[in-house]
Protein backbone atom coordinates (compact mmCIF):
# COMPACT_ATOMS: atom_id res chain seq x y z
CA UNK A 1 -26.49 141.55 -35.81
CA UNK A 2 -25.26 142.90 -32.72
CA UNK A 3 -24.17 140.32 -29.87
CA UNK A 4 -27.01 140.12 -26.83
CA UNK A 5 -27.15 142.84 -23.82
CA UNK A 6 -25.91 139.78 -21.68
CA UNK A 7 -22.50 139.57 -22.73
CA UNK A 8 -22.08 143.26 -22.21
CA UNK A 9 -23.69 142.76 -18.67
CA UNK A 10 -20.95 139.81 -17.73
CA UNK A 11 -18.15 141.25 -19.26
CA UNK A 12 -16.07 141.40 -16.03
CA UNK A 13 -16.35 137.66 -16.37
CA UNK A 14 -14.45 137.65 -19.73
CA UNK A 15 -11.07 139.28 -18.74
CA UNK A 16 -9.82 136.12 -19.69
CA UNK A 17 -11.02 135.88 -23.34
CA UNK A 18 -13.98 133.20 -22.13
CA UNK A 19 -16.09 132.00 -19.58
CA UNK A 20 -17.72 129.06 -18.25
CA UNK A 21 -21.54 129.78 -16.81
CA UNK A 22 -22.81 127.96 -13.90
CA UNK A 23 -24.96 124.86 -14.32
CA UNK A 24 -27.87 126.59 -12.95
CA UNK A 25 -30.80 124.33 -14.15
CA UNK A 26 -30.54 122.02 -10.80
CA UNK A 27 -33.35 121.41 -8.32
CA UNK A 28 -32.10 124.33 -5.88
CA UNK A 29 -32.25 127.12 -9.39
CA UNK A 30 -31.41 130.31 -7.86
CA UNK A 31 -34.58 132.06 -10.42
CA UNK A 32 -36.67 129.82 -8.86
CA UNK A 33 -39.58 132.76 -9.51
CA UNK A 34 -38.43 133.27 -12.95
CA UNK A 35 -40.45 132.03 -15.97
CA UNK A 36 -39.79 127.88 -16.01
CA UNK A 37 -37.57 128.63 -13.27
CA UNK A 38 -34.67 129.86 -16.36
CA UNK A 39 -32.29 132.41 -15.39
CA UNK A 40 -32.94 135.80 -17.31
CA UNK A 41 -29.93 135.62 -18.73
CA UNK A 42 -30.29 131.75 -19.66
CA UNK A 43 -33.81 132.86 -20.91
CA UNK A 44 -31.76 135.44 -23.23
CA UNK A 45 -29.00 133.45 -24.32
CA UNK A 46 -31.59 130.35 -25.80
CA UNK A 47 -33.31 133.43 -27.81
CA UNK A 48 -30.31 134.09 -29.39
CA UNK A 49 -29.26 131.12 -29.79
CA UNK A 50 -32.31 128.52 -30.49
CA UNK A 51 -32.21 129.39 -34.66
CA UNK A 52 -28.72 127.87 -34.41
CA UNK A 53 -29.57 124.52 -33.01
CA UNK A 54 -32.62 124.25 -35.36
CA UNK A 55 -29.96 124.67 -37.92
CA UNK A 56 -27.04 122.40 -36.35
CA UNK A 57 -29.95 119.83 -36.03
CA UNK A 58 -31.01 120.23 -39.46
CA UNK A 59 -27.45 119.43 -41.09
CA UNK A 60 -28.11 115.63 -40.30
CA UNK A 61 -30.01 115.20 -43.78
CA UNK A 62 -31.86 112.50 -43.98
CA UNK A 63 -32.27 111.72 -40.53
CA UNK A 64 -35.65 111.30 -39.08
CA UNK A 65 -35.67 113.80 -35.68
CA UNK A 66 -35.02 116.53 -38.00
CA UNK A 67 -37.18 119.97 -37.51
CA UNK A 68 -39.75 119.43 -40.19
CA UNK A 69 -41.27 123.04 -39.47
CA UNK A 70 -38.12 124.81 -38.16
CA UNK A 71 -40.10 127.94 -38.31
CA UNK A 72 -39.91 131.75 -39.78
CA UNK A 73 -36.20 132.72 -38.65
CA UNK A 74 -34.66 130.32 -41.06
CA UNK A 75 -34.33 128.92 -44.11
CA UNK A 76 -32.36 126.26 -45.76
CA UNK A 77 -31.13 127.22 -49.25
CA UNK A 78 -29.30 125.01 -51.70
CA UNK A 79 -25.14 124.72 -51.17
CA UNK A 80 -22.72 123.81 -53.39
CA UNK A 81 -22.77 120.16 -54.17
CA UNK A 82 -20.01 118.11 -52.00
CA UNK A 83 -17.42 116.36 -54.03
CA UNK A 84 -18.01 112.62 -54.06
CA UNK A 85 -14.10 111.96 -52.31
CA UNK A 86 -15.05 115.01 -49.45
CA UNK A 87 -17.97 113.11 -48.89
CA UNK A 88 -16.31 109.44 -48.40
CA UNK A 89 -14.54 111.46 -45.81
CA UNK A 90 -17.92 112.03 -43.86
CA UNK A 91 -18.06 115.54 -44.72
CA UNK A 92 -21.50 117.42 -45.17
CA UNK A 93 -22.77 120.71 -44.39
CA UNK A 94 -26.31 122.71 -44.96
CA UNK A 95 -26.57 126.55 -45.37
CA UNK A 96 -29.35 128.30 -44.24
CA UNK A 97 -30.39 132.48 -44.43
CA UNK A 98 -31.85 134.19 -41.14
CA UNK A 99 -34.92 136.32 -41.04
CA UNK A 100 -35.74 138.67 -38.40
CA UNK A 101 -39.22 137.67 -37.83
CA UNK A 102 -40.36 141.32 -38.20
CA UNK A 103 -40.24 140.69 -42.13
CA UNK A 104 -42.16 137.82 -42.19
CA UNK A 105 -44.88 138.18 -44.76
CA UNK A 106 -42.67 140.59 -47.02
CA UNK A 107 -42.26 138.98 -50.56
CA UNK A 108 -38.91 141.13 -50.92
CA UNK A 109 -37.39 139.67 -47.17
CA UNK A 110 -33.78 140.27 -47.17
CA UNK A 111 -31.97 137.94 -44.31
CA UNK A 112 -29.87 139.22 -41.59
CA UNK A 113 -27.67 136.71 -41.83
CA UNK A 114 -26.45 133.44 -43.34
CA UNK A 115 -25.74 130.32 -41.16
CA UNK A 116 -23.12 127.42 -42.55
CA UNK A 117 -24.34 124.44 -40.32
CA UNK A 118 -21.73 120.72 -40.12
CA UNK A 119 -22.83 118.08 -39.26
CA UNK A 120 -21.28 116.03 -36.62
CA UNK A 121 -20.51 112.28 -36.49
CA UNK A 122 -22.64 110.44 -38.93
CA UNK A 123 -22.97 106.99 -36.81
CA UNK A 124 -23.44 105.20 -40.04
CA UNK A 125 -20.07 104.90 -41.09
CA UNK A 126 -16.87 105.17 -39.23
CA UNK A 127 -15.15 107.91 -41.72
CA UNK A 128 -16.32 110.66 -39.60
CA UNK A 129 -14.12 109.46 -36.71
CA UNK A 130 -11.52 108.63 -38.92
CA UNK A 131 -11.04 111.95 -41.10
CA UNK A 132 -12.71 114.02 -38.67
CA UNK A 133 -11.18 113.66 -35.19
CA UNK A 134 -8.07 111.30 -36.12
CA UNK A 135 -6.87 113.16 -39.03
CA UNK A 136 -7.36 116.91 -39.70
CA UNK A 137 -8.96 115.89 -43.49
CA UNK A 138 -12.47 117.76 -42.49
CA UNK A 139 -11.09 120.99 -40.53
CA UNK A 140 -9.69 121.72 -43.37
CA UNK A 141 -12.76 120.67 -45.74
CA UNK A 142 -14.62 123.05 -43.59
CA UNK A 143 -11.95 125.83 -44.05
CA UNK A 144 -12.44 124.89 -47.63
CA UNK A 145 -16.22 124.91 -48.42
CA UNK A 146 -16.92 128.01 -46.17
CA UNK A 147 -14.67 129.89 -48.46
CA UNK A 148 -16.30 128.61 -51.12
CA UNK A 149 -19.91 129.28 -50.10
CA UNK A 150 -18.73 132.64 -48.78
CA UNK A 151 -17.35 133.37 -52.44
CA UNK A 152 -20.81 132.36 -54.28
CA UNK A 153 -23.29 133.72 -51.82
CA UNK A 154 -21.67 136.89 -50.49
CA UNK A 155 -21.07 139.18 -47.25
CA UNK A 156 -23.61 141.62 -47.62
CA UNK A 157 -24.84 140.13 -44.25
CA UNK A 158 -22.99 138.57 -41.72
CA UNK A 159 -22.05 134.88 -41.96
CA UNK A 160 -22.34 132.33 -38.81
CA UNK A 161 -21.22 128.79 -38.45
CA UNK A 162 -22.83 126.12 -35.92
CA UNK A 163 -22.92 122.53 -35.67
CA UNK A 164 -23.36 119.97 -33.23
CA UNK A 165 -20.38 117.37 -31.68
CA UNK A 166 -18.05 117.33 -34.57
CA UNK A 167 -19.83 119.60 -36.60
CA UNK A 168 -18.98 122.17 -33.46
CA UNK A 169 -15.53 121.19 -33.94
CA UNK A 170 -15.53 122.61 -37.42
CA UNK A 171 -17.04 125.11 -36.49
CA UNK A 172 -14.89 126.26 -33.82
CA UNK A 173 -11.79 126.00 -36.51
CA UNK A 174 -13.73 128.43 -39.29
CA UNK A 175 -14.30 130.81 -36.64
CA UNK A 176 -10.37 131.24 -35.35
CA UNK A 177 -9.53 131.58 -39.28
CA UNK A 178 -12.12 133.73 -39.45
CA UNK A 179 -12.37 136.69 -36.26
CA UNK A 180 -15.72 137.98 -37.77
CA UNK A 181 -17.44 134.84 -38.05
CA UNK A 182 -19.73 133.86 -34.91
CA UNK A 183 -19.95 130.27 -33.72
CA UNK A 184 -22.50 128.39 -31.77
CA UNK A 185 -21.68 124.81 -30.84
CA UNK A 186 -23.75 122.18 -29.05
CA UNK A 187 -22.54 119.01 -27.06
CA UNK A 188 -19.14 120.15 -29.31
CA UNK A 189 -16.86 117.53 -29.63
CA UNK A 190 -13.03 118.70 -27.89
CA UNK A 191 -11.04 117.62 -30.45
CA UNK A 192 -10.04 121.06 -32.42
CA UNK A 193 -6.74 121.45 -33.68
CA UNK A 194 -6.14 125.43 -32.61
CA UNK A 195 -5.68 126.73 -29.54
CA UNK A 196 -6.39 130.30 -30.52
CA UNK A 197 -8.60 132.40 -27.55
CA UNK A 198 -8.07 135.60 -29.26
CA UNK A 199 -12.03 135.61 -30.89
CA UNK A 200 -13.57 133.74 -27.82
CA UNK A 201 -15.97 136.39 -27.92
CA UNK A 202 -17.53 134.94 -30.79
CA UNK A 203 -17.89 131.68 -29.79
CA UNK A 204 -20.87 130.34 -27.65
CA UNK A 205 -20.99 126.64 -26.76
CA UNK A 206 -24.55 125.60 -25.10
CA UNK A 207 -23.80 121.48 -23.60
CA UNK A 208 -26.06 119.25 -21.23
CA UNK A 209 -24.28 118.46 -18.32
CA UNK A 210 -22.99 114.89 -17.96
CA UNK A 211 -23.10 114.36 -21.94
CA UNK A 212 -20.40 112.00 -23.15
CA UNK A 213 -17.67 113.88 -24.88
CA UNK A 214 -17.44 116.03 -21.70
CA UNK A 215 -15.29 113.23 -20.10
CA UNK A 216 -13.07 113.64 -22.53
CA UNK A 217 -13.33 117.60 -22.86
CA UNK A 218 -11.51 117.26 -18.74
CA UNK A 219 -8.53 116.10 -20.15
CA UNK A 220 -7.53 119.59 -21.83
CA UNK A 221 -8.26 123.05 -22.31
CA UNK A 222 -11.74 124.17 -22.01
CA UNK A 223 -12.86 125.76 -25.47
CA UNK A 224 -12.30 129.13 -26.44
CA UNK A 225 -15.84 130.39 -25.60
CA UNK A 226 -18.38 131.47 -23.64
CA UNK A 227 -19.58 128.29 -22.31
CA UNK A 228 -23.46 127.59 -20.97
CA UNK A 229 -24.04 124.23 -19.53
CA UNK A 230 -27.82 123.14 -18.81
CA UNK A 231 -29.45 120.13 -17.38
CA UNK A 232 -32.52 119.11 -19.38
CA UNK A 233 -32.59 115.52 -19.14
CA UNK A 234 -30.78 114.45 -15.46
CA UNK A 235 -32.68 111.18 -16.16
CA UNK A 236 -31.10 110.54 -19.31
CA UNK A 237 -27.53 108.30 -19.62
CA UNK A 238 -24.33 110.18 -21.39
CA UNK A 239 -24.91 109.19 -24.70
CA UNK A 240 -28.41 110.05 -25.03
CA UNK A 241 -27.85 113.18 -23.29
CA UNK A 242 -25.00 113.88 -26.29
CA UNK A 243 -28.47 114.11 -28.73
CA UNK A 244 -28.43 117.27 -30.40
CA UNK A 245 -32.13 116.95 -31.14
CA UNK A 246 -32.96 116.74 -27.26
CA UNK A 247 -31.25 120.00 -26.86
CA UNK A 248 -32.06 121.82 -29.19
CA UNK A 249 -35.94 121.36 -27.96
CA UNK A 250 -34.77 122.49 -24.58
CA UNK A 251 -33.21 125.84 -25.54
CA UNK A 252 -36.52 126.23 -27.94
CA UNK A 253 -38.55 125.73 -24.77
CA UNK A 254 -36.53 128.36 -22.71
CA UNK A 255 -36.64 131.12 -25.65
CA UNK A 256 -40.33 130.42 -25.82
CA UNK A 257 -40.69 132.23 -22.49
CA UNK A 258 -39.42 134.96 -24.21
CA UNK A 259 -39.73 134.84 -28.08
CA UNK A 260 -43.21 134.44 -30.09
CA UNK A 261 -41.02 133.16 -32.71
CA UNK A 262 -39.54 130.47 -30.58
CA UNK A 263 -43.22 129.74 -29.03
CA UNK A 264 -44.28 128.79 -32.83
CA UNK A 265 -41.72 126.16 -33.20
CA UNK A 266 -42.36 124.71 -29.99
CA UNK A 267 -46.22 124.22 -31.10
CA UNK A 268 -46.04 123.76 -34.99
CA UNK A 269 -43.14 120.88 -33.92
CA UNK A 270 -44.77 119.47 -30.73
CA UNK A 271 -41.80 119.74 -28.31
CA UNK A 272 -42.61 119.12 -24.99
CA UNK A 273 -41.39 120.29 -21.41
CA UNK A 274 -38.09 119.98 -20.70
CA UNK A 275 -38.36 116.81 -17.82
CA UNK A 276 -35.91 118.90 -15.40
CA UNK A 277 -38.88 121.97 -15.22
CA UNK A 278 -41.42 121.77 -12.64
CA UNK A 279 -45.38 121.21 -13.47
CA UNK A 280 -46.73 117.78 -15.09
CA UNK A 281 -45.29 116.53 -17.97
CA UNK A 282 -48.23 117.54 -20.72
CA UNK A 283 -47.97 120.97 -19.63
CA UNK A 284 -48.55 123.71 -22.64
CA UNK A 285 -46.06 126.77 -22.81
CA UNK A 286 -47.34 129.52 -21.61
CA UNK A 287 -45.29 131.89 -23.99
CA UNK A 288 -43.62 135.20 -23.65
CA UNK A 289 -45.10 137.17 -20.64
CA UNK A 290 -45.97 134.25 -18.52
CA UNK A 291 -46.79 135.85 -15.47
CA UNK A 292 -44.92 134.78 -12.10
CA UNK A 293 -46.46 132.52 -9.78
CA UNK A 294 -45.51 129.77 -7.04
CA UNK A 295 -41.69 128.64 -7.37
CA UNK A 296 -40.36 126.72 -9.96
CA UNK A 297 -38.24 124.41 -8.49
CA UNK A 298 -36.07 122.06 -11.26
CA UNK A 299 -36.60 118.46 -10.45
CA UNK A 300 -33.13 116.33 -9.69
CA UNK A 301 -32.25 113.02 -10.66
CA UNK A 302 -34.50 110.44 -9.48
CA UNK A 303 -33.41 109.28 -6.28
CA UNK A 304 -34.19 105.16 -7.28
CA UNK A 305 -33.96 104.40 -3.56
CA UNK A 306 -36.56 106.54 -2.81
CA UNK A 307 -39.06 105.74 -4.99
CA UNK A 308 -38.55 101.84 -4.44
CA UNK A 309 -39.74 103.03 -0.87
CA UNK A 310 -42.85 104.43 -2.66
CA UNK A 311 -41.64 107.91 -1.44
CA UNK A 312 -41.47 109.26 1.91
């Protein structure tokens, strides 16, 4: 899998190993006549990048927003069991193969790729916290049990990490140990132990603005990546905003615009309009080739005063 045409098109931006996008899902959008009012290259950017935060949503087993129909691009396929002491340490991980849709239907598919997904702060128990962002006991369980799974499964296709808060931490680690693995975070947590840029290129890191590890994320360097921040939910407080879930509906929305396969998960899993995009709130996605008509102008915050004056 070759990276998207729009890191190729911003690659003056990168002379510095990574770059942070604009926030450019606000009320005054500059693609205002765009589809949803997303930026082309936003629109491009969720394509590639939706299958990963089905999968980064996903690795919360057990959990009951998971994607129950997580559609056609991928699949989750058994890993190797976890080692009762890794998991006391509030490790876990899922592994799932990518499809290109175009195979769909073919009883001999082969994927394109194989995604290791960790999963981020289990809010259960307070080991993740611990072992996880305290101590350096999962990086290296992560450095671990990729090597492991790339061992038994193999590199005839390329392998990908994601994972969402903590899980994004790990995932950021695997990827500096290894230059030829790509990594897409969401909402990633800041706490990584290298400081490698060298590979930034193959890190992308999608987060909704104002999420709650971002306050933290100010007080060092800005990840090795290519950064995309979007604004979904303005409503929403920090922590809610931090729900991997919540945004990984949003970037499904935006691909929809421009990916049947995306459009399918949005309908088989009922995800609805991202609040921030204009038109009423039971609106239907239009899907790919939704023709251009009146602006689409991203609704703000809620201005409370305002509407306690019953609008004027």
């Amino acid at each position: 899998m070759m990276m998207k045409s729009w890191l190729a098109a911003l690659a003056a931006l990168l002379l510095s190993g990574c770059a942070t996008f604009p926030d450019i899902s606000q009320a005054r959008s500059p693609c205002q006549l765009e589809p949803g009012g997303w930026c082309g290259f936003l629109r491009e950017a969720a394509v590639d990048a939706y299958p990963y935060a089905l999968a980064a949503t996903n690795a919360y087993t057990g959990d009951d927003d998971l994607f129950e129909r997580p559609g056609r691009v991928i699949q989750r396929i058994p890993r190797i069991p976890i080692a009762p002491g890794d998991e006391e340490k509030g490790f876990s991980y899922e592994v799932f193969n990518q499809f290109d849709s175009g195979t769909v239907g073919d009883p001999d598919r082969k994927p394109i790729a194989r995604i290791l997904s960790f999963r981020g702060t289990d809010m259960k128990s307070l080991s993740d916290i611990f072992y996880g962002t305290l101590r350096n006991d999962q990086i290296e369980l992560a450095l671990r049990y990729f090597e492991a799974e790339k061992s038994r499964l193999g590199s005839d296709v390329p392998w990908i990490v994601t994972g969402h808060s903590l899980g994004g931490a790990l995932a950021t680690e695997v990827s500096i140990a290894q230059p030829d693995v790509r990594a897409y975070m969401f909402n990633t947590s800041p706490f990584y132990r290298s400081e490698a840029k060298d590979n930034a290129l193959q890190r992308i890191v999608f987060n909704e603005r104002g999420e709650f590890l971002r306050r933290f994320a100010k007080y060092g360097e800005p990840p090795a990546a290519n950064v995309f921040t979007i604004n979904c939910e303005p409503r929403k407080n920090s922590i809610a905003k931090h729900s991997v879930r919540s945004l990984a509906d949003c970037l499904t929305w935006i691909a929809a615009y421009d990916s049947a396969d995306a459009l399918a998960v949005v309908k088989a899993n009922g995800i609805a309009k991202p609040w921030v995009e204009c038109r009423p709130e039971d609106t239907t996605h239009p899907g790919p080739g939704a023709r251009k008509g009146e602006p689409c102008v991203h609704r703000g915050r809620e201005d409370k005063k305002k509407s306690k004056r019953g609008g004027d």
